[in-house]
PDB file of N, CA and C in Angstrom:
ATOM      1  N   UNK A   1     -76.656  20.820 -33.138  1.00  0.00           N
ATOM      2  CA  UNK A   1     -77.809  21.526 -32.629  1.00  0.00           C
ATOM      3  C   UNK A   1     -77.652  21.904 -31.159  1.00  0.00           C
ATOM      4  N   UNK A   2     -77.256  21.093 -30.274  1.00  0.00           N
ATOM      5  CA  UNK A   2     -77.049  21.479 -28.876  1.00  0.00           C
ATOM      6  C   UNK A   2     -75.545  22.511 -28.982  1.00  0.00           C
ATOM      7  N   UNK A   3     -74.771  22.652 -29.831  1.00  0.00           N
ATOM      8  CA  UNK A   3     -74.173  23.554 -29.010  1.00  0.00           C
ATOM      9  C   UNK A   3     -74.487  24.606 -29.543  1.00  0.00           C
ATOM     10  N   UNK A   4     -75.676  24.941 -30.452  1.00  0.00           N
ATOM     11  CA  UNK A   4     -76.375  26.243 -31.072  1.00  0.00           C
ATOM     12  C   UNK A   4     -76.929  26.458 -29.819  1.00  0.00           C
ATOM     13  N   UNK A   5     -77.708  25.475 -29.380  1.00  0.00           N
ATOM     14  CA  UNK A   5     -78.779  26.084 -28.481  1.00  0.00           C
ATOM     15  C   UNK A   5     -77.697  26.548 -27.201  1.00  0.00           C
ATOM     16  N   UNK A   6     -76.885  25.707 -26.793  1.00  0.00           N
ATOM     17  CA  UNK A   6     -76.075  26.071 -25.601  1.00  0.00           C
ATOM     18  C   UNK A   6     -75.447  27.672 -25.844  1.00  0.00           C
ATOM     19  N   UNK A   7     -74.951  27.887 -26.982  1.00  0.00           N
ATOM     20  CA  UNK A   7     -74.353  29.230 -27.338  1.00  0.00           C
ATOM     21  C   UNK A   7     -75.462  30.556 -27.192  1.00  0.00           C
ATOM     22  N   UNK A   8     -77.004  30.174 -27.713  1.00  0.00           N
ATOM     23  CA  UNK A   8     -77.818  31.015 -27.904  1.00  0.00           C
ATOM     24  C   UNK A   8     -78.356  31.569 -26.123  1.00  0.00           C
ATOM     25  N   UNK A   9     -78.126  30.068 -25.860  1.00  0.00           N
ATOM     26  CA  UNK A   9     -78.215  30.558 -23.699  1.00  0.00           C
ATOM     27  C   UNK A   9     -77.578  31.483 -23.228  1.00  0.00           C
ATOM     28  N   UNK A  10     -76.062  31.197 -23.766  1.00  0.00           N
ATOM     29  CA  UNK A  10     -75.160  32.321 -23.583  1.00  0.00           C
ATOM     30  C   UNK A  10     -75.052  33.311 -24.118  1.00  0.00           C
ATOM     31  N   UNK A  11     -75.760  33.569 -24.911  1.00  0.00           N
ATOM     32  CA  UNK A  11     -75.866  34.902 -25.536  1.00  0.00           C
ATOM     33  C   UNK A  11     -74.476  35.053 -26.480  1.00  0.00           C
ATOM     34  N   UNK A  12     -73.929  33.436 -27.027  1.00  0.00           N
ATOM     35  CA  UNK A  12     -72.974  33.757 -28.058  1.00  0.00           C
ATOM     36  C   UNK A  12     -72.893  33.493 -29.337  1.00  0.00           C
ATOM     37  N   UNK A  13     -71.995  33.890 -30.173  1.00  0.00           N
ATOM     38  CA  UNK A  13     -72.225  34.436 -31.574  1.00  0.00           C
ATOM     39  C   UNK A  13     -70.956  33.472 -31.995  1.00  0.00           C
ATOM     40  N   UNK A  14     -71.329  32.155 -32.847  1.00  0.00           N
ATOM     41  CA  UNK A  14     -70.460  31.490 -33.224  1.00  0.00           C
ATOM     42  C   UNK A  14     -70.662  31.185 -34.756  1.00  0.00           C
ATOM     43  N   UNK A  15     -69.339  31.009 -34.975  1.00  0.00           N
ATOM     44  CA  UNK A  15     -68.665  31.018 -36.213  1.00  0.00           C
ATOM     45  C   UNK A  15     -69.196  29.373 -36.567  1.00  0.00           C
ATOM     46  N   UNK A  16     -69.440  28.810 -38.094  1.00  0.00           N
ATOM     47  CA  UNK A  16     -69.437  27.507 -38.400  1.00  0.00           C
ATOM     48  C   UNK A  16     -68.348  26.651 -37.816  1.00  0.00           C
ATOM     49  N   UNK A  17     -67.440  27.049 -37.999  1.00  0.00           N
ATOM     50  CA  UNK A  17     -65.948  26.312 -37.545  1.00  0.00           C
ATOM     51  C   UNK A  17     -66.138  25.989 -36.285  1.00  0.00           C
ATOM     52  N   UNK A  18     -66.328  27.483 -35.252  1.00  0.00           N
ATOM     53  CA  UNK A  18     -66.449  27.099 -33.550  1.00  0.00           C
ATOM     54  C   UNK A  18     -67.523  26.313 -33.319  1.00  0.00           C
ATOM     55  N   UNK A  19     -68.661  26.111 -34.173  1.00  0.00           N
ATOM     56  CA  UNK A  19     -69.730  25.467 -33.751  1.00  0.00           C
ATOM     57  C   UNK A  19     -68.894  23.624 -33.860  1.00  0.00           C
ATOM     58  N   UNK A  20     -68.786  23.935 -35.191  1.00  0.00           N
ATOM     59  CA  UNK A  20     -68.168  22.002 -35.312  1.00  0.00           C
ATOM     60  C   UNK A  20     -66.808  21.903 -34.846  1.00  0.00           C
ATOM     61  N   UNK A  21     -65.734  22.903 -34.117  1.00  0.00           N
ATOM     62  CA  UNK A  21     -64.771  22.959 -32.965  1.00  0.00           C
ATOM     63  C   UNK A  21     -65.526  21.821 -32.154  1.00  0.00           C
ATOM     64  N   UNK A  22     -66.509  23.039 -31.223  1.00  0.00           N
ATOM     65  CA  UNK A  22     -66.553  22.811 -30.104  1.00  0.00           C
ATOM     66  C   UNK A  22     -67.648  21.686 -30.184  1.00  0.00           C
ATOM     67  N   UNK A  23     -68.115  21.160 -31.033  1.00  0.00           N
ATOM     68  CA  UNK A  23     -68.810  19.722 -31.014  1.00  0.00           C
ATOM     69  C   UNK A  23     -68.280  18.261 -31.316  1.00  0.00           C
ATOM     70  N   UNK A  24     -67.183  18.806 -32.127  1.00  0.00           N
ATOM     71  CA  UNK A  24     -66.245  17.589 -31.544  1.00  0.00           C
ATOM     72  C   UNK A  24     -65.592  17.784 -29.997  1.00  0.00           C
ATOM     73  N   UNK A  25     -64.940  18.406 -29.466  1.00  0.00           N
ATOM     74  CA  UNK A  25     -64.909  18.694 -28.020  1.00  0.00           C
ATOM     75  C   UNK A  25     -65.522  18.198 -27.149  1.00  0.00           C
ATOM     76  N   UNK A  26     -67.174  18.495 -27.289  1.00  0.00           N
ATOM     77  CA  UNK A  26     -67.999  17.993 -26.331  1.00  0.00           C
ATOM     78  C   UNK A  26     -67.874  16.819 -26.415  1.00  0.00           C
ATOM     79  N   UNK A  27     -68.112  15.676 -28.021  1.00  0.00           N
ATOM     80  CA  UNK A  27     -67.941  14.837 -27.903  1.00  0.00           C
ATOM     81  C   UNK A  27     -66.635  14.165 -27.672  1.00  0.00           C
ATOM     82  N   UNK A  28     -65.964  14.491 -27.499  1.00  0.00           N
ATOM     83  CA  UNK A  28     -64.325  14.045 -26.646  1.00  0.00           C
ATOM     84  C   UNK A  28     -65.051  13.896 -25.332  1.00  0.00           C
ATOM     85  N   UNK A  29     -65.097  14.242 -24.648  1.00  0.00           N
ATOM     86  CA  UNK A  29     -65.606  14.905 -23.189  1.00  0.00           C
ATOM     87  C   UNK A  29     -66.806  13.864 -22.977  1.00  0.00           C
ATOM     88  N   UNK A  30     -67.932  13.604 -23.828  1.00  0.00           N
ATOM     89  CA  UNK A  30     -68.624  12.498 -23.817  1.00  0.00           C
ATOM     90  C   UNK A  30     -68.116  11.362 -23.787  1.00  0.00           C
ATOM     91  N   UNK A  31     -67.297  10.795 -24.475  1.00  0.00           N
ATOM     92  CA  UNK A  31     -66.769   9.543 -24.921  1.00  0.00           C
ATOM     93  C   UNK A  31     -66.023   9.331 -23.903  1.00  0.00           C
ATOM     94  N   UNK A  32     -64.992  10.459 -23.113  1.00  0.00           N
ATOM     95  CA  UNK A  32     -64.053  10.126 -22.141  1.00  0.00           C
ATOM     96  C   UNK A  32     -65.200   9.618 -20.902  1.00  0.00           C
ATOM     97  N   UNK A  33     -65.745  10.001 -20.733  1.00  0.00           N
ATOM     98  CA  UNK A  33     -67.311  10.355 -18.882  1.00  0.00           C
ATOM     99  C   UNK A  33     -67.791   8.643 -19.617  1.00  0.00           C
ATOM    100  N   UNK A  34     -68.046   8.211 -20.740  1.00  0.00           N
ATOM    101  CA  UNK A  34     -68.388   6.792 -20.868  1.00  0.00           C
ATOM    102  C   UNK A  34     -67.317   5.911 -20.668  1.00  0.00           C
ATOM    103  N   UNK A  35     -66.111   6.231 -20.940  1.00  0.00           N
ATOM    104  CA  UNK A  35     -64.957   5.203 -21.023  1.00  0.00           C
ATOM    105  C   UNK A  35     -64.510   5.377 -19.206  1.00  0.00           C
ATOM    106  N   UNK A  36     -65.153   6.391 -18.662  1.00  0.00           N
ATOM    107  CA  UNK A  36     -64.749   6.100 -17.203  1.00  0.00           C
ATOM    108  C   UNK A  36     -66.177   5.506 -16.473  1.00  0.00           C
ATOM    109  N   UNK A  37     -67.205   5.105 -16.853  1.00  0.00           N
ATOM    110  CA  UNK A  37     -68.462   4.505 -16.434  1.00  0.00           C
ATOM    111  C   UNK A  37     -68.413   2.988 -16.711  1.00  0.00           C
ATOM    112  N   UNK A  38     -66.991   2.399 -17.540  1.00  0.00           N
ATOM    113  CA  UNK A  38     -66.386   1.778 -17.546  1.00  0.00           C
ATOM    114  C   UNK A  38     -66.017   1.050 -15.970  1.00  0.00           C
ATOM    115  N   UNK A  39     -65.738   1.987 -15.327  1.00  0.00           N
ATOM    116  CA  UNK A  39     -64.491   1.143 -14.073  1.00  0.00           C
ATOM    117  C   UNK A  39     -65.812   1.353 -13.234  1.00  0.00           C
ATOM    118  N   UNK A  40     -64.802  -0.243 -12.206  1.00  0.00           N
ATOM    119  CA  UNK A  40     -65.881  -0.444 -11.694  1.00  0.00           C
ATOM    120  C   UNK A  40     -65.421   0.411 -10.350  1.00  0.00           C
ATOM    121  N   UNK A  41     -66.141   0.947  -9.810  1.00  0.00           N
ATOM    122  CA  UNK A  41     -65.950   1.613  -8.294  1.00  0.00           C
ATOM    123  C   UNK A  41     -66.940   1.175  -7.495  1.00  0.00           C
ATOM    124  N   UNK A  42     -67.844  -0.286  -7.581  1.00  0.00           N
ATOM    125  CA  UNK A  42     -68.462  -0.633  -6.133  1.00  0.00           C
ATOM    126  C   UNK A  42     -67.864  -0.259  -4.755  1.00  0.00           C
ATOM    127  N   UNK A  43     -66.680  -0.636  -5.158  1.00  0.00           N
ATOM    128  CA  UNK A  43     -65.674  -0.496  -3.725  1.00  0.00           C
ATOM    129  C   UNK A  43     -64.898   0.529  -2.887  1.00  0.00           C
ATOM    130  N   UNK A  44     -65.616   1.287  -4.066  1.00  0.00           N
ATOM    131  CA  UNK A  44     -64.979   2.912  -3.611  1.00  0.00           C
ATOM    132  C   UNK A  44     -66.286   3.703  -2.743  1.00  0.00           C
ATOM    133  N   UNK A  45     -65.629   4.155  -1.477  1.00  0.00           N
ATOM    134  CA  UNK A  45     -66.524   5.534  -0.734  1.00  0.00           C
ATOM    135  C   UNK A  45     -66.302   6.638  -1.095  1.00  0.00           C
ATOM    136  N   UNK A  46     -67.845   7.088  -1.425  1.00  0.00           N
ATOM    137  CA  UNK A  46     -68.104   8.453  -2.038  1.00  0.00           C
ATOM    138  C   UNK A  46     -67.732   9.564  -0.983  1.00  0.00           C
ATOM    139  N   UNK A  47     -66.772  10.581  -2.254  1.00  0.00           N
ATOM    140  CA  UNK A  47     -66.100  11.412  -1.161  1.00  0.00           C
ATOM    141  C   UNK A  47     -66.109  12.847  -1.962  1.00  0.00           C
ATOM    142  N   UNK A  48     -65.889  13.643  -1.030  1.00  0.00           N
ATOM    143  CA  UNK A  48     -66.031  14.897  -1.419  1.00  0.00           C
ATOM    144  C   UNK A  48     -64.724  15.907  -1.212  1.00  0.00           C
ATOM    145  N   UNK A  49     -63.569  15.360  -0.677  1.00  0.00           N
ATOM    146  CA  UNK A  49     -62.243  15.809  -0.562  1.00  0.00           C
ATOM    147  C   UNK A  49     -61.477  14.651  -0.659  1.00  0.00           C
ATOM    148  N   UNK A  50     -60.155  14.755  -1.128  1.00  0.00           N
ATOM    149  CA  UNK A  50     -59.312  13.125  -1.214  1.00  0.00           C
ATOM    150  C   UNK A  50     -58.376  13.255  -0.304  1.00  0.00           C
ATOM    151  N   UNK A  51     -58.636  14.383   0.899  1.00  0.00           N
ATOM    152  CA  UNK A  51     -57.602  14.462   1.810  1.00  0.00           C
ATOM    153  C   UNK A  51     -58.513  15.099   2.948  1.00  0.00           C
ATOM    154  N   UNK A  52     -58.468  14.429   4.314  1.00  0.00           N
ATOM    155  CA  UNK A  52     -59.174  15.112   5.152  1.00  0.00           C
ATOM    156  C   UNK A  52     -59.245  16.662   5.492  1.00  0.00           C
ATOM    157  N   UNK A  53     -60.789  17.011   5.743  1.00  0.00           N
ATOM    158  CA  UNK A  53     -60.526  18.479   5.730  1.00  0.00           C
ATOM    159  C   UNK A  53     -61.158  18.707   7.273  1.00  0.00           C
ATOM    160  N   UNK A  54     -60.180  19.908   8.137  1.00  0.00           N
ATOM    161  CA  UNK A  54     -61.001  20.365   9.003  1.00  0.00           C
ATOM    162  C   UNK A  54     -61.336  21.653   9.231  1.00  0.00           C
ATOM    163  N   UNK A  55     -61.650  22.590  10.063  1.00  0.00           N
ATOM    164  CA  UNK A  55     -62.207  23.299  10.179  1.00  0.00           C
ATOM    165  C   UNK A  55     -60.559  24.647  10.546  1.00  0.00           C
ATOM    166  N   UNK A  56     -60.597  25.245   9.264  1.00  0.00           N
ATOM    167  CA  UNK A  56     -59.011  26.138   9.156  1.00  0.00           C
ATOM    168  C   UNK A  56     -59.628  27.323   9.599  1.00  0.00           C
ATOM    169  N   UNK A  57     -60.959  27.653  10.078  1.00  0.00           N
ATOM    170  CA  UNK A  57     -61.134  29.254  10.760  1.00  0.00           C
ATOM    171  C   UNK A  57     -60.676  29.625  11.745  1.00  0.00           C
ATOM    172  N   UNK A  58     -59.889  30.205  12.077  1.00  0.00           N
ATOM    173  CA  UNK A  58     -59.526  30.884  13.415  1.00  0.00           C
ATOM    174  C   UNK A  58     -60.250  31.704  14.128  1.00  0.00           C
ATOM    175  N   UNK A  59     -59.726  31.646  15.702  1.00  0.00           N
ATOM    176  CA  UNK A  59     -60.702  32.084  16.922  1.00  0.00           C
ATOM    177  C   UNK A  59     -61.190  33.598  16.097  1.00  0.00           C
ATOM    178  N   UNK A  60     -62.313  33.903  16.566  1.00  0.00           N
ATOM    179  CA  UNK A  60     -62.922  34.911  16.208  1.00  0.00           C
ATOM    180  C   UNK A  60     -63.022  36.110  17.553  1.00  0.00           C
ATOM    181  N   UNK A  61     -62.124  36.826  17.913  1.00  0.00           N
ATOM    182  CA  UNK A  61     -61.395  37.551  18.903  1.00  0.00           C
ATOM    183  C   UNK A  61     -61.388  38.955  18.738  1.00  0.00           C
ATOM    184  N   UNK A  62     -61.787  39.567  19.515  1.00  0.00           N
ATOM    185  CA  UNK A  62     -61.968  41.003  19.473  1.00  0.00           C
ATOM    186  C   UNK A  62     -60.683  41.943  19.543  1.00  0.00           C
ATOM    187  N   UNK A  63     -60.554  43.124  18.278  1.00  0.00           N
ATOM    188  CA  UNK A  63     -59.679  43.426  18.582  1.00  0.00           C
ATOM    189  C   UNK A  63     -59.665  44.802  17.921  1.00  0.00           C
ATOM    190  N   UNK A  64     -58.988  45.860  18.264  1.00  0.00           N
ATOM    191  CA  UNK A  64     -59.282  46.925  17.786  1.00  0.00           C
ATOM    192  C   UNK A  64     -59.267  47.405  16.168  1.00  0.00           C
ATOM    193  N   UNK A  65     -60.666  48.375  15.691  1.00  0.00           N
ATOM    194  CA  UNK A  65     -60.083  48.427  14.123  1.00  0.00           C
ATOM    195  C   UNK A  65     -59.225  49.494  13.668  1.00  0.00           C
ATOM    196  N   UNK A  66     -59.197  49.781  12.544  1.00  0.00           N
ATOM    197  CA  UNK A  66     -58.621  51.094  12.358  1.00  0.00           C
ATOM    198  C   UNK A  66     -59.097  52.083  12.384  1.00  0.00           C
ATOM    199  N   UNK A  67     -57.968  53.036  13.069  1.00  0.00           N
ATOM    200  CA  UNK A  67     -58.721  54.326  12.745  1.00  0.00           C
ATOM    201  C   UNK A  67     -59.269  55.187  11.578  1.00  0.00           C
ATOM    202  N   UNK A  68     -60.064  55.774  12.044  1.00  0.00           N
ATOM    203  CA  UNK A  68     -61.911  56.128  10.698  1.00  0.00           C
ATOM    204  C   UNK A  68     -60.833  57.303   9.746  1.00  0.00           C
ATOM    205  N   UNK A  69     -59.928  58.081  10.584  1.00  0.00           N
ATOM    206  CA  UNK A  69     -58.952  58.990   9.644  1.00  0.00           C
ATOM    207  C   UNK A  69     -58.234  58.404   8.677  1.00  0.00           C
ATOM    208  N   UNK A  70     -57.727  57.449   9.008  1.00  0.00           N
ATOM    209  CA  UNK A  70     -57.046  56.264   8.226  1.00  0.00           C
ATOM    210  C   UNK A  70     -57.393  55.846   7.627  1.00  0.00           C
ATOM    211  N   UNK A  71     -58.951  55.485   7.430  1.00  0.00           N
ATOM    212  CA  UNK A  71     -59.327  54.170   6.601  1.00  0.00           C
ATOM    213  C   UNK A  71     -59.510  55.193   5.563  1.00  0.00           C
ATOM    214  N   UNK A  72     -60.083  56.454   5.919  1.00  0.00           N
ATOM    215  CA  UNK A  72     -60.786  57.736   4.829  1.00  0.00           C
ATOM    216  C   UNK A  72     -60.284  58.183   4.044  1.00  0.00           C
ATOM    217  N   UNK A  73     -58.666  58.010   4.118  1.00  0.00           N
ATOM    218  CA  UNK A  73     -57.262  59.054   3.952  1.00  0.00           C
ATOM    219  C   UNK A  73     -57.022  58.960   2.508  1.00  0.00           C
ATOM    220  N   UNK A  74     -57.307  57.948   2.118  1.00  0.00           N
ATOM    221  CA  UNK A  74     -57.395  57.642   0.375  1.00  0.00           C
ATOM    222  C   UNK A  74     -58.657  57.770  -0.081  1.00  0.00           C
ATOM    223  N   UNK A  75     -59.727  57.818   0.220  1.00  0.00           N
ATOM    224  CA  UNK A  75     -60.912  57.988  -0.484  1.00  0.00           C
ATOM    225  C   UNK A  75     -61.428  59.278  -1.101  1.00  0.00           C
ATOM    226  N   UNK A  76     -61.977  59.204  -2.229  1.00  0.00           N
ATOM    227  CA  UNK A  76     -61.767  60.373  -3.406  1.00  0.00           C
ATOM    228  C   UNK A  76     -62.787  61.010  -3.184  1.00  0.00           C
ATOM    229  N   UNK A  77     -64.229  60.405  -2.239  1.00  0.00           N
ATOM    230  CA  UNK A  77     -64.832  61.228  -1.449  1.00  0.00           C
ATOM    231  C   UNK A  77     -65.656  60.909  -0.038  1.00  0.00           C
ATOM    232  N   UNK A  78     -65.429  61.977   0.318  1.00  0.00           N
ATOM    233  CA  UNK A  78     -65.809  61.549   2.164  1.00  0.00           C
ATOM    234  C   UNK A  78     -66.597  62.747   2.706  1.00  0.00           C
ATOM    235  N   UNK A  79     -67.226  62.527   3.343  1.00  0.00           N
ATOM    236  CA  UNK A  79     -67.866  63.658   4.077  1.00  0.00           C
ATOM    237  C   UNK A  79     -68.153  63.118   5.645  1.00  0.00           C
ATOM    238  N   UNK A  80     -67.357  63.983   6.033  1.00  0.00           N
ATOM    239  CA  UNK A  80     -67.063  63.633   8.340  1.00  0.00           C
ATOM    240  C   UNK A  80     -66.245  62.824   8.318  1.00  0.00           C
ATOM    241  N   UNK A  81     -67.536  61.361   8.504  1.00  0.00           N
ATOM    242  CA  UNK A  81     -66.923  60.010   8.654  1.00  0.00           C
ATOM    243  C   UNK A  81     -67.359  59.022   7.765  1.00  0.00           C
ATOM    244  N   UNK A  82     -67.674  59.663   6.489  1.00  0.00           N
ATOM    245  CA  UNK A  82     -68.191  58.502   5.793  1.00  0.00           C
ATOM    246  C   UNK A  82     -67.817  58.844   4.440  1.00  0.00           C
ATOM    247  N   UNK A  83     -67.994  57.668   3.610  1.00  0.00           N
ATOM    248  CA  UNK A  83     -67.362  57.874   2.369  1.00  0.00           C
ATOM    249  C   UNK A  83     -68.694  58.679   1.471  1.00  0.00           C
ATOM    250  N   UNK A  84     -68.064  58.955   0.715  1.00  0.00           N
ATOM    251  CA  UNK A  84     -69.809  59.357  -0.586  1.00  0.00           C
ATOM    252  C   UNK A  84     -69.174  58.934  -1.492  1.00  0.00           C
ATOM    253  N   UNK A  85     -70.739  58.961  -2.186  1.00  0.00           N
ATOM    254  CA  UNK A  85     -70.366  57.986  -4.063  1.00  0.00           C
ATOM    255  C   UNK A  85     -71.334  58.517  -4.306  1.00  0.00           C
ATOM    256  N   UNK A  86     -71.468  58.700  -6.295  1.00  0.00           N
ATOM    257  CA  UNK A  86     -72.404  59.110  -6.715  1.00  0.00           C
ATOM    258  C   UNK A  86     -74.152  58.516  -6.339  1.00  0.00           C
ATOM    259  N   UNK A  87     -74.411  59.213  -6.440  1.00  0.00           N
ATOM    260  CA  UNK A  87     -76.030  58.734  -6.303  1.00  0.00           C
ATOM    261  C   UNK A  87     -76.560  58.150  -7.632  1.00  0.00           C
ATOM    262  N   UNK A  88     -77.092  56.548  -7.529  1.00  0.00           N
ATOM    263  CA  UNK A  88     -77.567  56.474  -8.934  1.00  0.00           C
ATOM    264  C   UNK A  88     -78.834  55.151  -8.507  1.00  0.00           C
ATOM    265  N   UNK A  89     -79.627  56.183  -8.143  1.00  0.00           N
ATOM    266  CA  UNK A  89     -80.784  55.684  -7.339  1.00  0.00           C
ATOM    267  C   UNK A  89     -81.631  56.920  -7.321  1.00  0.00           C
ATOM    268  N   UNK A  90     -83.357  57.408  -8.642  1.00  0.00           N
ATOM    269  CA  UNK A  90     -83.367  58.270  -9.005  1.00  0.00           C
ATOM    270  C   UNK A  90     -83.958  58.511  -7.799  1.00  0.00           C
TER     271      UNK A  90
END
């Protein structure tokens, strides 16, 4: 029954087979999440990376862009300095 209803969320169209597939599956996936509620981790700190992370953005530095002929030079339509696209906004 739940993976009818889960499929019908998704707007998918399953076969008898994929239904009792994917419900043994889930229950794999259940049974494994209990057999690890198993161990004990009192002693473990809750973490959110297993390797320190810092801050990889680089300086944010002014610098010239490209030129507007250039950027335009491939676009399939442009008018001056700007691109156009259909209008589909009545």
């Amino acid at each position: 029954m739940e993976i009818e209803h889960v499929a019908l969320l998704a707007r998918l169209k399953l076969s008898d087979n994929e239904k009792k597939l994917f419900s043994r599956q889930v229950g794999s996936i259940i049974d494994y999440i209990h057999k690890l509620n198993e161990l004990d981790t009192s002693d473990v700190e809750p973490t959110a990376h297993v390797v320190d992370v810092k801050n990889v953005f680089r300086a944010d530095t002014l610098r010239p862009s490209l030129p507007r002929k250039k950027v335009l030079q491939n676009s399939p339509g442009k008018d001056d300095s700007f691109y156009t696209v259909p209008k589909i906004i009545e």
